[in-house]
PDB file of N, CA and C in Angstrom:
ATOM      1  N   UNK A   1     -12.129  10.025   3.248  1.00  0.00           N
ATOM      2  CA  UNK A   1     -12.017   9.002   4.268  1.00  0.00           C
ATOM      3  C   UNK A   1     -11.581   7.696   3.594  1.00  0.00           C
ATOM      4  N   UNK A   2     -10.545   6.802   4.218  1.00  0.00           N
ATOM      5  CA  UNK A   2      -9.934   5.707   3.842  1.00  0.00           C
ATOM      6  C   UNK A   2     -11.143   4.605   4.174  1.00  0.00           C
ATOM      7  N   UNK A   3     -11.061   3.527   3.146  1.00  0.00           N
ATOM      8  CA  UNK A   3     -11.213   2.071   3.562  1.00  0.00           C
ATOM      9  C   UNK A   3     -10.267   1.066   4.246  1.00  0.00           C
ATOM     10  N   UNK A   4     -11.184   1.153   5.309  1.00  0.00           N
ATOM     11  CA  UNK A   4     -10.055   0.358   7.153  1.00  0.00           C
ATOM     12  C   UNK A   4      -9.856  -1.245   5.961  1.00  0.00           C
ATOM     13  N   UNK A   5      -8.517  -1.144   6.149  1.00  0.00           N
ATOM     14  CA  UNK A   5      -8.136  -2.806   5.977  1.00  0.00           C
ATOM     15  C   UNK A   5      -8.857  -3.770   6.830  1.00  0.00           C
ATOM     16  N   UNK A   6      -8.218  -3.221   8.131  1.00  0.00           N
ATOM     17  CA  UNK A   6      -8.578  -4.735   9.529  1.00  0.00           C
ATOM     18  C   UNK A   6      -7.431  -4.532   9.708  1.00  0.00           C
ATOM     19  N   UNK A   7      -6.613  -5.056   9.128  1.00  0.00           N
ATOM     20  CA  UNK A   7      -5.171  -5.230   9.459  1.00  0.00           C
ATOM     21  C   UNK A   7      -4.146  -4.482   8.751  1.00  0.00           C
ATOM     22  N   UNK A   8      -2.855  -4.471   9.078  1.00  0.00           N
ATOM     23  CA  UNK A   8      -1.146  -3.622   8.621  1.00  0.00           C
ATOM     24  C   UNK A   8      -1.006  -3.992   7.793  1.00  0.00           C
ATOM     25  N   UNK A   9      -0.317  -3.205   6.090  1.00  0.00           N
ATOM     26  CA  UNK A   9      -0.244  -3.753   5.118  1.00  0.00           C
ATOM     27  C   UNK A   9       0.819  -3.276   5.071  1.00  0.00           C
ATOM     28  N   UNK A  10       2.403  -3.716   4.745  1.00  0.00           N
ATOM     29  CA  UNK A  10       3.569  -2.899   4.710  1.00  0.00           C
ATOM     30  C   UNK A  10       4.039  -2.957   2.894  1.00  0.00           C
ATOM     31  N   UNK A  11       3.885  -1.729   2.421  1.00  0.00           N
ATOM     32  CA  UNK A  11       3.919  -1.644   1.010  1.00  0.00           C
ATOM     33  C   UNK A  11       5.280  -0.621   1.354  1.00  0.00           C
ATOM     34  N   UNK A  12       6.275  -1.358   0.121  1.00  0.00           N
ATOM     35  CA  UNK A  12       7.360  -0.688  -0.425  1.00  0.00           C
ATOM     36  C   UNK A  12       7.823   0.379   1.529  1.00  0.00           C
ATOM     37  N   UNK A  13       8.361  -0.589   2.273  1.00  0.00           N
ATOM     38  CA  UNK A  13       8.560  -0.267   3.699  1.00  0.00           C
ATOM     39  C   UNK A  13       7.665   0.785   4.375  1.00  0.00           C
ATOM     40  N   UNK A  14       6.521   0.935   4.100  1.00  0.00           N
ATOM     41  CA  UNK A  14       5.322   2.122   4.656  1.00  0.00           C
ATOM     42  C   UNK A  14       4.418   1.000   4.925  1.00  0.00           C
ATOM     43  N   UNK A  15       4.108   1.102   6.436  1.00  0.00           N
ATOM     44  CA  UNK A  15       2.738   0.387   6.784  1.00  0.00           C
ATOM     45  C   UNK A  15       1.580   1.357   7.190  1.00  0.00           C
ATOM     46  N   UNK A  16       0.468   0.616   6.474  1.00  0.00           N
ATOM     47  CA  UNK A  16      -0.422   1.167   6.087  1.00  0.00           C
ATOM     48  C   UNK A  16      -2.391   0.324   6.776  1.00  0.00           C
ATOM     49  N   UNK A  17      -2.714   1.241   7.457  1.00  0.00           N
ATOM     50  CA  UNK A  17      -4.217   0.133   7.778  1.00  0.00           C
ATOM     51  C   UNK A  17      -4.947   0.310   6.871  1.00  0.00           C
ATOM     52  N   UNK A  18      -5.497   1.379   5.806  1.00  0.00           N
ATOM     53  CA  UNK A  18      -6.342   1.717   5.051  1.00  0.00           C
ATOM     54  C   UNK A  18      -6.043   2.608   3.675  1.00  0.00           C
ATOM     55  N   UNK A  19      -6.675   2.315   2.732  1.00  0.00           N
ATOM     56  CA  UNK A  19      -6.322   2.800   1.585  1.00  0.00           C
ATOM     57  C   UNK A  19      -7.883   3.462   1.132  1.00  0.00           C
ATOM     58  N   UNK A  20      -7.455   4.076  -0.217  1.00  0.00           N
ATOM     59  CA  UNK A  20      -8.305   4.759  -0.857  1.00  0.00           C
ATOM     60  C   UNK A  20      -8.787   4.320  -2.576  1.00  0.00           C
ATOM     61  N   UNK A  21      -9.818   4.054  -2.766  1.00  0.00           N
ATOM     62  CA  UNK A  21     -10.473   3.981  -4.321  1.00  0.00           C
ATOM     63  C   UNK A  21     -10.779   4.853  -4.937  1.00  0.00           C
ATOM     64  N   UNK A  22      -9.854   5.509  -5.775  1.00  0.00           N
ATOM     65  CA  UNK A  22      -9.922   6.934  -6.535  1.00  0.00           C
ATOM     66  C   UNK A  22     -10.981   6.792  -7.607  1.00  0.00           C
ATOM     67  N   UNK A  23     -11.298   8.370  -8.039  1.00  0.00           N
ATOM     68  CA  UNK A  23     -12.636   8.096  -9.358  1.00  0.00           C
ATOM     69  C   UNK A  23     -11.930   7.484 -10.107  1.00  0.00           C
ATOM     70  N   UNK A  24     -10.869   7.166 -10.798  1.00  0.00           N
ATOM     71  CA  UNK A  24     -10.712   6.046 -11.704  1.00  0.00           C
ATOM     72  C   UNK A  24     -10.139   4.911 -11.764  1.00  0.00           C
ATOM     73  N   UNK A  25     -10.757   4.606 -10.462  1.00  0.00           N
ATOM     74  CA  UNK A  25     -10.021   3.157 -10.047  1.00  0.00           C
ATOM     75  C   UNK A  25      -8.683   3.252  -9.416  1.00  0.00           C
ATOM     76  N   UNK A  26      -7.926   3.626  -9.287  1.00  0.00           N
ATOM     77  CA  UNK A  26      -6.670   3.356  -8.745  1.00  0.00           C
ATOM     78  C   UNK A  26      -6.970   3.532  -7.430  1.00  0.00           C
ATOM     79  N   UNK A  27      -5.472   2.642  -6.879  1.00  0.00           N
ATOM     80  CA  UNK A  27      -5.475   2.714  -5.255  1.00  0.00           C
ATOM     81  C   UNK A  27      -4.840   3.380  -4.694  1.00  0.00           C
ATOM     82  N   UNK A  28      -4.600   4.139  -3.577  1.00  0.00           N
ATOM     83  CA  UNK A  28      -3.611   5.086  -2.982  1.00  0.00           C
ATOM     84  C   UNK A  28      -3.717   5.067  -1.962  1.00  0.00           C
ATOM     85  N   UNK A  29      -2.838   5.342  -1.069  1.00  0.00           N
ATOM     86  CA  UNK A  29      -2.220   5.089   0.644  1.00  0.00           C
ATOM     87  C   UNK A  29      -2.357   6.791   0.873  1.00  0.00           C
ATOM     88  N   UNK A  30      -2.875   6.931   1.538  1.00  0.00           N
ATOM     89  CA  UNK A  30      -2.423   8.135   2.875  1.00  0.00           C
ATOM     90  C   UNK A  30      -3.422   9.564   2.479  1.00  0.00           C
ATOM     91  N   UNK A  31      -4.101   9.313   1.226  1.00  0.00           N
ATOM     92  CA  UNK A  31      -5.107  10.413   1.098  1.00  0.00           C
ATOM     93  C   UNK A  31      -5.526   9.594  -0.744  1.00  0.00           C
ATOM     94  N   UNK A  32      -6.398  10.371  -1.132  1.00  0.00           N
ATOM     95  CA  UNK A  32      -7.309  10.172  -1.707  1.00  0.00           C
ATOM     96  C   UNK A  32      -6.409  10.596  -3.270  1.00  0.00           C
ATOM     97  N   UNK A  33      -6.810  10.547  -4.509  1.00  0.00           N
ATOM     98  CA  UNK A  33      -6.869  11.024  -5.802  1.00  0.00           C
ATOM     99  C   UNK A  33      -7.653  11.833  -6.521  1.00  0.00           C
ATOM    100  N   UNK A  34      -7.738  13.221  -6.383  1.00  0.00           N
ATOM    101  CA  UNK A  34      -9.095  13.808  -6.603  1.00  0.00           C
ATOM    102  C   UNK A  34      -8.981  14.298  -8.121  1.00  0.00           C
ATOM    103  N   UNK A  35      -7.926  14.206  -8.537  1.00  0.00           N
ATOM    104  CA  UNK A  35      -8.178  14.698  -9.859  1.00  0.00           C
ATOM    105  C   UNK A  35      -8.237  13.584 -11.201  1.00  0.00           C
ATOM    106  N   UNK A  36      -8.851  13.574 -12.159  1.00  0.00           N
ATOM    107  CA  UNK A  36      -9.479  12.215 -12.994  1.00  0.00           C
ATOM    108  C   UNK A  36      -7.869  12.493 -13.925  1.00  0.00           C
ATOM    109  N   UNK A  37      -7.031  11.071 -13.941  1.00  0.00           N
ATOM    110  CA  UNK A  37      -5.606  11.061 -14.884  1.00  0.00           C
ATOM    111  C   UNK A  37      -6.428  10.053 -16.075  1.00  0.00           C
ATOM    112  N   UNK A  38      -6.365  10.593 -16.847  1.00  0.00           N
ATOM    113  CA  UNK A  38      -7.049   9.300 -18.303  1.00  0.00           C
ATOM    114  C   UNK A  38      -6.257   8.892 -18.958  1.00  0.00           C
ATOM    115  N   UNK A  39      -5.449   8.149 -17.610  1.00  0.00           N
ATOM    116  CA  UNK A  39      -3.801   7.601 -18.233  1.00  0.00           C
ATOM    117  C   UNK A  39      -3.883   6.058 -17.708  1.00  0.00           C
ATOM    118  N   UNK A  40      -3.644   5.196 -18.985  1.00  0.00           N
ATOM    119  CA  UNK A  40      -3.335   3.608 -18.094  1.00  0.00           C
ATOM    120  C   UNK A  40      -1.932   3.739 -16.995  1.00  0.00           C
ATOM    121  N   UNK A  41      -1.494   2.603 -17.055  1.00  0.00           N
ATOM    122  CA  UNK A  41      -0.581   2.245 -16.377  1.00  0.00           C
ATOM    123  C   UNK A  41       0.855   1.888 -17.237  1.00  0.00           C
ATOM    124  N   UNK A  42       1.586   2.177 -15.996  1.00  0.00           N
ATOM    125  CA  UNK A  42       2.614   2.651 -17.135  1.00  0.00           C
ATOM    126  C   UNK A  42       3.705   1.415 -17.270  1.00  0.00           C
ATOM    127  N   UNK A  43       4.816   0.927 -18.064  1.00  0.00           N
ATOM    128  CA  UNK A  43       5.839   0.146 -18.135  1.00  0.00           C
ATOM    129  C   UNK A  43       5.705  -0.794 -18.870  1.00  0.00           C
ATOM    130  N   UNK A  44       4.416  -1.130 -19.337  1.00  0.00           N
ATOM    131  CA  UNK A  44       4.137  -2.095 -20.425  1.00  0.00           C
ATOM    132  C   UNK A  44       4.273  -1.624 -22.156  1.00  0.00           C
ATOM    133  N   UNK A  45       5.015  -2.232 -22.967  1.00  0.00           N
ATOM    134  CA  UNK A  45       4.491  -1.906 -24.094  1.00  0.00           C
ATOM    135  C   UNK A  45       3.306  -1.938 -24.780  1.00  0.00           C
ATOM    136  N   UNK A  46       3.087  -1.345 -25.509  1.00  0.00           N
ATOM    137  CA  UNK A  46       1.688  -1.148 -26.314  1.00  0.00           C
ATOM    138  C   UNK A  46       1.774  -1.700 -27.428  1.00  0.00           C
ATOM    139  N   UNK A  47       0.951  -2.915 -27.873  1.00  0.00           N
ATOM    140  CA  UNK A  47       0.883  -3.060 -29.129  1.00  0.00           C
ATOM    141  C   UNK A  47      -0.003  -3.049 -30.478  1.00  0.00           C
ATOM    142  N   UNK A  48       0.569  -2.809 -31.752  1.00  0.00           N
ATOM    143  CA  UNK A  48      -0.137  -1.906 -32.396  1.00  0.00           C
ATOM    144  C   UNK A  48      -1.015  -2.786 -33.109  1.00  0.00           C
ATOM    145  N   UNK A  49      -2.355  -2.836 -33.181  1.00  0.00           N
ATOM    146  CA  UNK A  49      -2.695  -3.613 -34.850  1.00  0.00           C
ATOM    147  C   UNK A  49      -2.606  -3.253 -35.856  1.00  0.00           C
ATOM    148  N   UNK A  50      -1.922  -4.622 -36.660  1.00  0.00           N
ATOM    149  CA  UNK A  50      -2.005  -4.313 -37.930  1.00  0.00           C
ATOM    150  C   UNK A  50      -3.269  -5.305 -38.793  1.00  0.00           C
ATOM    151  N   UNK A  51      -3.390  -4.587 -39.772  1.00  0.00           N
ATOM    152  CA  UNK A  51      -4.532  -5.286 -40.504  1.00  0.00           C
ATOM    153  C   UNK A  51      -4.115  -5.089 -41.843  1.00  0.00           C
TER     154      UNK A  51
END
């Protein structure tokens, strides 16, 4: 079951009243995330330490 906004949220041209809080945090439109990804987010570089 979704969490009701209140109001229309139009993401990337899909409007949307309610979204979902997956087990690891992420958000998702139109059903849920049931399986655990132990993956950050992606497009950023990573940087390394050096010591």
């Amino acid at each position: 079951m979704g969490l009701a906004l209140g109001f229309d949220l139009t993401f990337f041209g899909a409007t949307y009243n309610s979204l979902f809080i997956n087990n690891n945090g992420n958000v998702s439109f139109g059903a849920g995330i049931f399986a655990f990804v132990p993956v950050g987010p992606t497009g950023g570089a990573r940087k390394r330490r050096t010591t």
